[in-house]
Protein backbone atom coordinates (compact mmCIF):
# COMPACT_ATOMS: atom_id res chain seq x y z
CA UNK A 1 -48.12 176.72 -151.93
CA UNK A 2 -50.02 173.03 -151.92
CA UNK A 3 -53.68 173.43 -150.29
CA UNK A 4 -52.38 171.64 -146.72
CA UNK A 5 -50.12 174.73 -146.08
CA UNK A 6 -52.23 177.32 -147.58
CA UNK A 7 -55.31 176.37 -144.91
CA UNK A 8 -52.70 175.68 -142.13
CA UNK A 9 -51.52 179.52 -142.81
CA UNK A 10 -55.26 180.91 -142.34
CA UNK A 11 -55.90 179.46 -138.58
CA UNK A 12 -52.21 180.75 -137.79
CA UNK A 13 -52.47 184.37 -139.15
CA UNK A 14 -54.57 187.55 -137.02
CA UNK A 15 -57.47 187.35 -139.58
CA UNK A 16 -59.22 190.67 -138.31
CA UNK A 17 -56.32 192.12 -137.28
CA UNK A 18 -54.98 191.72 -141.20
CA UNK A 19 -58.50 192.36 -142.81
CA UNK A 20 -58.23 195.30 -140.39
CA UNK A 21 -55.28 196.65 -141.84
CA UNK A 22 -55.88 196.09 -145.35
CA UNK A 23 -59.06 198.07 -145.10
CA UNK A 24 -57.34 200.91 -144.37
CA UNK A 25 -54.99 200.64 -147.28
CA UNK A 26 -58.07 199.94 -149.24
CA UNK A 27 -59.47 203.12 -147.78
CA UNK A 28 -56.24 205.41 -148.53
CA UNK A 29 -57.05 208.70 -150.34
CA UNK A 30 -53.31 208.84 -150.95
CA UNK A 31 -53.15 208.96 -154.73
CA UNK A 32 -49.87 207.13 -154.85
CA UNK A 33 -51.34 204.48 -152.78
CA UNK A 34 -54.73 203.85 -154.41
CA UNK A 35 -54.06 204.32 -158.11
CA UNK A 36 -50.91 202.32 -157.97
CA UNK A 37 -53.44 199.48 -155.67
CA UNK A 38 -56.18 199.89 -158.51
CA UNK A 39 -53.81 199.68 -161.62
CA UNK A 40 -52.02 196.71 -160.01
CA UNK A 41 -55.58 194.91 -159.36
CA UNK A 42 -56.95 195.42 -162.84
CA UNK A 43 -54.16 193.87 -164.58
CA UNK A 44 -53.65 190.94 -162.30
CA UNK A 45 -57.50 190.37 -162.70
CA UNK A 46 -58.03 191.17 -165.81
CA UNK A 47 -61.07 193.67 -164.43
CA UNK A 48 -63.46 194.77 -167.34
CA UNK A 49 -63.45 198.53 -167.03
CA UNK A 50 -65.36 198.95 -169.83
CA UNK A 51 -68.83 198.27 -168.01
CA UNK A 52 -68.02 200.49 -165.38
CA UNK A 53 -70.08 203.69 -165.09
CA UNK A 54 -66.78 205.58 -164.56
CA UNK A 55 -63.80 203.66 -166.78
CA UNK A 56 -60.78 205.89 -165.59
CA UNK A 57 -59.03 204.04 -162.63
CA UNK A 58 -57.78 206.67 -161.56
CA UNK A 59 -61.06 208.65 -160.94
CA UNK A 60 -61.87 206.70 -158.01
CA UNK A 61 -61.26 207.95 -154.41
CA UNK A 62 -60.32 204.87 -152.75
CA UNK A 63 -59.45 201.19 -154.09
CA UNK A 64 -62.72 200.69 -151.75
CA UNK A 65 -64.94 202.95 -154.43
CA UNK A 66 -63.13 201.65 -157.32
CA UNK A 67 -63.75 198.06 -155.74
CA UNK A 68 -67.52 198.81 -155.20
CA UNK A 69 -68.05 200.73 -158.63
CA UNK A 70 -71.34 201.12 -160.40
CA UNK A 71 -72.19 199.48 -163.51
CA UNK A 72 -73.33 201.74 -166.50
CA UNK A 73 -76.78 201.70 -166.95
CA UNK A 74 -78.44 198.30 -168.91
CA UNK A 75 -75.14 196.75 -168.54
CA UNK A 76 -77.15 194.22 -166.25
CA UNK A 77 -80.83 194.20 -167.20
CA UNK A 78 -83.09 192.35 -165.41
CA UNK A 79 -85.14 189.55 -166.12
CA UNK A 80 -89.11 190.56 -167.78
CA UNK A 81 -90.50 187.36 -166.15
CA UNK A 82 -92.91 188.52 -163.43
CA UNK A 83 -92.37 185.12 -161.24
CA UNK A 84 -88.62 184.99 -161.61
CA UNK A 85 -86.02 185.16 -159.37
CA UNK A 86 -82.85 186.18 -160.58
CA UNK A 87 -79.11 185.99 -159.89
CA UNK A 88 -78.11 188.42 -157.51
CA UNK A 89 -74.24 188.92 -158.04
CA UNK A 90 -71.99 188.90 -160.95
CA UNK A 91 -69.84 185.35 -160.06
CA UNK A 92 -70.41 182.10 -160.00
CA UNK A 93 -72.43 179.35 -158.63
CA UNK A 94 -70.64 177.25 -155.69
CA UNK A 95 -73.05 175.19 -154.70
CA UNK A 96 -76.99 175.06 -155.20
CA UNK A 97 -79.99 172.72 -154.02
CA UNK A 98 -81.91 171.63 -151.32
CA UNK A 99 -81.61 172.14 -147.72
CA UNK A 100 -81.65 168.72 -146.23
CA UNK A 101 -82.37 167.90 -142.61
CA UNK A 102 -81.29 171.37 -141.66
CA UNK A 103 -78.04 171.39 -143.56
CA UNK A 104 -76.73 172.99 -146.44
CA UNK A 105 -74.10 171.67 -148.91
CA UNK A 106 -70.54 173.29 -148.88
CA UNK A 107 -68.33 171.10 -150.68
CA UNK A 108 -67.42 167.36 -151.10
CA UNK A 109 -67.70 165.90 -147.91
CA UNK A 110 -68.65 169.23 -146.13
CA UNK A 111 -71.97 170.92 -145.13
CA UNK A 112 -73.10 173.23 -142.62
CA UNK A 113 -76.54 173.87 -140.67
CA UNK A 114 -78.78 176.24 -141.70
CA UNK A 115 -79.47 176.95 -137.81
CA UNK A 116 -75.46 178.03 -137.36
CA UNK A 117 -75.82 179.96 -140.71
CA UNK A 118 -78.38 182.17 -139.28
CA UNK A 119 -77.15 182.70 -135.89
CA UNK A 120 -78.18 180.07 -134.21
CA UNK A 121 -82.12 180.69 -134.45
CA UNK A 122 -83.55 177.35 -134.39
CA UNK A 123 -87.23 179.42 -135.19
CA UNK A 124 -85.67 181.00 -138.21
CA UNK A 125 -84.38 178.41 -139.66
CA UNK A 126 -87.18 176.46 -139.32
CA UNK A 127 -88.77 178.49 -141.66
CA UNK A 128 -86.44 177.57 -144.59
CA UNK A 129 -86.63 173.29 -143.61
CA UNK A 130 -86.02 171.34 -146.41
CA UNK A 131 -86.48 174.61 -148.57
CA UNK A 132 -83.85 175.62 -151.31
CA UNK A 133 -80.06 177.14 -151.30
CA UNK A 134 -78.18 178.92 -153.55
CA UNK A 135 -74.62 179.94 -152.71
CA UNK A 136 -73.00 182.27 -154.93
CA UNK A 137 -69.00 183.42 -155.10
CA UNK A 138 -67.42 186.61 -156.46
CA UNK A 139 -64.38 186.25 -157.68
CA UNK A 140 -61.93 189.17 -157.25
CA UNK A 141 -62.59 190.54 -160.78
CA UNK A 142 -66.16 190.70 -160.67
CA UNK A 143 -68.53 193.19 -159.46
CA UNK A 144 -69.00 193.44 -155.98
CA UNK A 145 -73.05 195.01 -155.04
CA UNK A 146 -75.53 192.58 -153.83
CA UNK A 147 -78.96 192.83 -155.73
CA UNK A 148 -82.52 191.55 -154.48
CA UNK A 149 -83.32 188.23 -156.09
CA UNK A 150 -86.90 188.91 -155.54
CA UNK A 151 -88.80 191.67 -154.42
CA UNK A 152 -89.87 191.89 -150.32
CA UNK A 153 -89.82 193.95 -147.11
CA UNK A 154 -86.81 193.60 -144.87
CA UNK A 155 -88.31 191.83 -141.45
CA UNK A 156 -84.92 191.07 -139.97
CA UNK A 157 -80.97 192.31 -140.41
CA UNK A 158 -79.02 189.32 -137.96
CA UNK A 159 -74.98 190.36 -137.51
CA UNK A 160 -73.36 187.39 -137.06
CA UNK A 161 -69.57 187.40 -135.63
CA UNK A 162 -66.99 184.74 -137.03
CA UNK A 163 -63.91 183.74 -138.50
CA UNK A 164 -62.25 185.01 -141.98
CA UNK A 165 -61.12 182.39 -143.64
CA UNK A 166 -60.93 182.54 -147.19
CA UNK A 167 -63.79 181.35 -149.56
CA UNK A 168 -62.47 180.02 -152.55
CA UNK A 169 -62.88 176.62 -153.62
CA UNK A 170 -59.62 174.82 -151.52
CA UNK A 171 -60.84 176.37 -148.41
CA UNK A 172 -64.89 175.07 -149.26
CA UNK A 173 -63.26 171.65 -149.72
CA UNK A 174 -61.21 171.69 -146.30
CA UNK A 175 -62.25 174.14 -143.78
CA UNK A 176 -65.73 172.51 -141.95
CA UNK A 177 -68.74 174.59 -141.77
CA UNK A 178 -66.96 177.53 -143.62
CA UNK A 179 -70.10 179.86 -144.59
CA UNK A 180 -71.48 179.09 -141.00
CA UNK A 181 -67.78 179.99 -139.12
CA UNK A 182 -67.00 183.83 -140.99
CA UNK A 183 -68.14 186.48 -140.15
CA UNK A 184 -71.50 187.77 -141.88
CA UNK A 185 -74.74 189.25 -141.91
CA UNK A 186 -78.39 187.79 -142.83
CA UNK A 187 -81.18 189.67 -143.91
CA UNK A 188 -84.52 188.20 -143.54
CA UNK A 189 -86.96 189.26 -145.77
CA UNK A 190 -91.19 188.24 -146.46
CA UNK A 191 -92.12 188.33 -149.99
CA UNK A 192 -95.43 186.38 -151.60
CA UNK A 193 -93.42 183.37 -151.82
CA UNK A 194 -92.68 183.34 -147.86
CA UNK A 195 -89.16 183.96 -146.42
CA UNK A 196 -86.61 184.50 -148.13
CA UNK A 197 -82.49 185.26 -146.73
CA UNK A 198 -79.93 187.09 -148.42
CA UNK A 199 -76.62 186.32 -146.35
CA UNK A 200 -73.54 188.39 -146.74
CA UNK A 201 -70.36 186.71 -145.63
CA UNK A 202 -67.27 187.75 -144.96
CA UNK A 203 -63.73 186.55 -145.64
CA UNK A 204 -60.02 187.34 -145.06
CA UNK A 205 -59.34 190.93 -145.84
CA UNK A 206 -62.72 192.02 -146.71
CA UNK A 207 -62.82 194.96 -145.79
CA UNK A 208 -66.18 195.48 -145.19
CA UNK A 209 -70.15 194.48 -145.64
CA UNK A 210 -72.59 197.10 -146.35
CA UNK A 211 -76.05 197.14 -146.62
CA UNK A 212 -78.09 200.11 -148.10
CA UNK A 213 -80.23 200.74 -145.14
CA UNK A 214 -77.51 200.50 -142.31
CA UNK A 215 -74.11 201.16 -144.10
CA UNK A 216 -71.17 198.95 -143.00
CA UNK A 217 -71.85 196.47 -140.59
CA UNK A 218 -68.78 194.74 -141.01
CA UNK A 219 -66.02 194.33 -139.90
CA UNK A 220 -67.27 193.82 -136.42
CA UNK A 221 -64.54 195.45 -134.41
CA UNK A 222 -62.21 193.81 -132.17
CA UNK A 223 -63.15 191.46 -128.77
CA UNK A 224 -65.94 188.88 -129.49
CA UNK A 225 -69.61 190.68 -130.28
CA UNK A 226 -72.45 188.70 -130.00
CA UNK A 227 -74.91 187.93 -132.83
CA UNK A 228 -77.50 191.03 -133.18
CA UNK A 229 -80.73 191.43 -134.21
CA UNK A 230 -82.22 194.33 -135.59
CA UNK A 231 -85.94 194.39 -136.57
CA UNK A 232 -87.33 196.95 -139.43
CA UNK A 233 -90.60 197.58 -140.59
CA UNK A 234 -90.88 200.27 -143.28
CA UNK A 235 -88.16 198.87 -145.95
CA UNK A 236 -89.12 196.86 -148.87
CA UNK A 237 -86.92 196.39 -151.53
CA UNK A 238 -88.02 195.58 -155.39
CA UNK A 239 -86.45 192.79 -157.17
CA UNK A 240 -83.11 193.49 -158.64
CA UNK A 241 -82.66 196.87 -156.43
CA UNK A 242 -78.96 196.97 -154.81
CA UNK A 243 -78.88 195.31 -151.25
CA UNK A 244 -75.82 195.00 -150.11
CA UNK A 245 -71.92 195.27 -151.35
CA UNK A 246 -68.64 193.78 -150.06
CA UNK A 247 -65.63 195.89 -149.87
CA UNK A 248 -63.64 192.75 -151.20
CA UNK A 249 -64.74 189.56 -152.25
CA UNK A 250 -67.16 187.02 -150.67
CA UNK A 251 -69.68 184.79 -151.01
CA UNK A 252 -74.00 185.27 -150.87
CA UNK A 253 -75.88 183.05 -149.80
CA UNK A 254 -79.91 182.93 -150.52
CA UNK A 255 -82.63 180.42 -148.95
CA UNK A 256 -86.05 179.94 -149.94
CA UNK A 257 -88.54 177.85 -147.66
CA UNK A 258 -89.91 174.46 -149.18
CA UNK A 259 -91.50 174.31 -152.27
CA UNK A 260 -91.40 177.90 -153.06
CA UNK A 261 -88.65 178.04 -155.96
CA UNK A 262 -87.82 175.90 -158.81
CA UNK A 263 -83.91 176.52 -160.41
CA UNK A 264 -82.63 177.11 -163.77
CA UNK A 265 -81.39 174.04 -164.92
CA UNK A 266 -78.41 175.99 -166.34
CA UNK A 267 -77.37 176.83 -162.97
CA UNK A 268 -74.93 174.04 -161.20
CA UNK A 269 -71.81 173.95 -159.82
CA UNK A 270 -69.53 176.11 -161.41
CA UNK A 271 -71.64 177.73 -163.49
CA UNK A 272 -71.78 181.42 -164.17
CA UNK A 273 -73.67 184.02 -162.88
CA UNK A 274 -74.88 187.31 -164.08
CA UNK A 275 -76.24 190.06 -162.00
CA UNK A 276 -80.56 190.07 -163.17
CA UNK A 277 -80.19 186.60 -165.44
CA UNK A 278 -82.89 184.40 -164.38
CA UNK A 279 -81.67 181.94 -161.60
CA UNK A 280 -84.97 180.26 -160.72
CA UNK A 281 -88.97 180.26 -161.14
CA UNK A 282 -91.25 180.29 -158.24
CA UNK A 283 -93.43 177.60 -157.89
């Protein structure tokens, strides 16, 4: 299928209505169903079992909990460094820089505004002007929970409706304002480097986005919700403790205000990323 066809197919297909119904395959207790889903997956990803915290396949419930699976314990240590912030996700680094005049770089010739990103909260996303971005993908194979880069207290959860299209690299280079169009949810935290965001987004067939302090937000439900806000005050998270998780693959997205981080030179496009590995040094 050349690229041209394969975006035409995503604005012509029932996204929800298909992410919908491969949740609930991906929720199946059926044994038939799930095992034969799981066993399929791992061989046409090549999934490393072996760093699992539970290697049978067929121990899982669902594909979901096989999907979401723990690691084993010091299979992902985190980074000593008091001042670091580190790499969130197992995947790899899409795209990662500065926030310039409000917008954030997608792709070659595409970029998307921080405002849109965060719901439209011009106030919010003032706070992270001309401050730092780091988008990270997870690829099918990888593991799929969400870690704190740095340690802070939730301030803000923001559930964002939108679109799920795909977010691999064809659909970065050719849908506009992808990140800032799917469906996701932003979590605003305050740490002693000022705001930081840790956006979960959404994409066809995910079938879901969890948080550890609300369980699944997402998928949204049918109709056309309107952005949320939900304020907290009593949950602070360390560095490197879980966040979040996708039931299916996505993309996170961090922001730091100006001046507040300084990246890994390691870490560029492309690059891979390893759940605790230091991604950046505050300033």
């Amino acid at each position: 299928m050349n690229d041209k066809l394969f975006i035409k197919l995503q604005h012509w297909v029932p996204q929800h209505a298909l992410s919908r119904f491969v949740g609930n395959i991906a929720n199946s207790r059926n044994p038939f169903i799930k095992n034969s889903f799981i066993k399929w997956f791992i061989k046409r990803y090549n999934v490393d079992m072996s760093i699992a915290k539970e290697e049978n396949p067929t121990a899982y419930a669902s594909f979901n909990d096989f999907f979401t699976r723990e690691l084993k314990p010091g299979v992902r240590p985190m980074c000593g460094e008091p001042t670091a912030i580190v790499c969130p996700a197992d995947g790899a680094i899409s795209q990662l820089g500065k926030i310039v005049n409000g917008r954030i770089f997608q792709a070659k010739g595409q970029d998307f505004s921080a405002v849109e990103l965060l719901g439209g909260d011009d106030t919010l996303a003032q706070e992270f002007a001309e401050g730092d971005f780091a988008t990270i993908y997870l690829s099918p194979k990888d593991y799929h929970r969400v870690h704190m880069p740095y340690g802070g207290k939730l301030r803000t959860m923001v559930s964002i409706p939108g679109e799920l299209f795909s977010v691999n690299t064809v659909t970065a280079e050719n849908v506009p304002r992808l990140f800032s169009r799917n469906e996701r949810v932003a979590a605003i935290f305050d740490t002693d480097i000022g705001p930081m965001a840790v956006v979960l987004v959404g994409a066809m067939i995910v079938a879901g986005i969890e948080t550890v302090w609300d369980g699944q937000i997402a998928p949204m439900g049918s109709g056309e919700p309107e952005t949320s806000y939900y304020p907290y005050q009593n949950i602070t998270l360390e560095r490197g403790a879980e966040m979040g998780r996708f039931k299916l693959g996505s993309t996170a997205i961090i922001l730091f205000a100006k001046d507040r981080v300084i990246w890994e030179t390691q870490f560029t496009s492309g690059a891979t990323t390893r759940l605790g590995v230091k991604l950046a040094q505050k300033k």
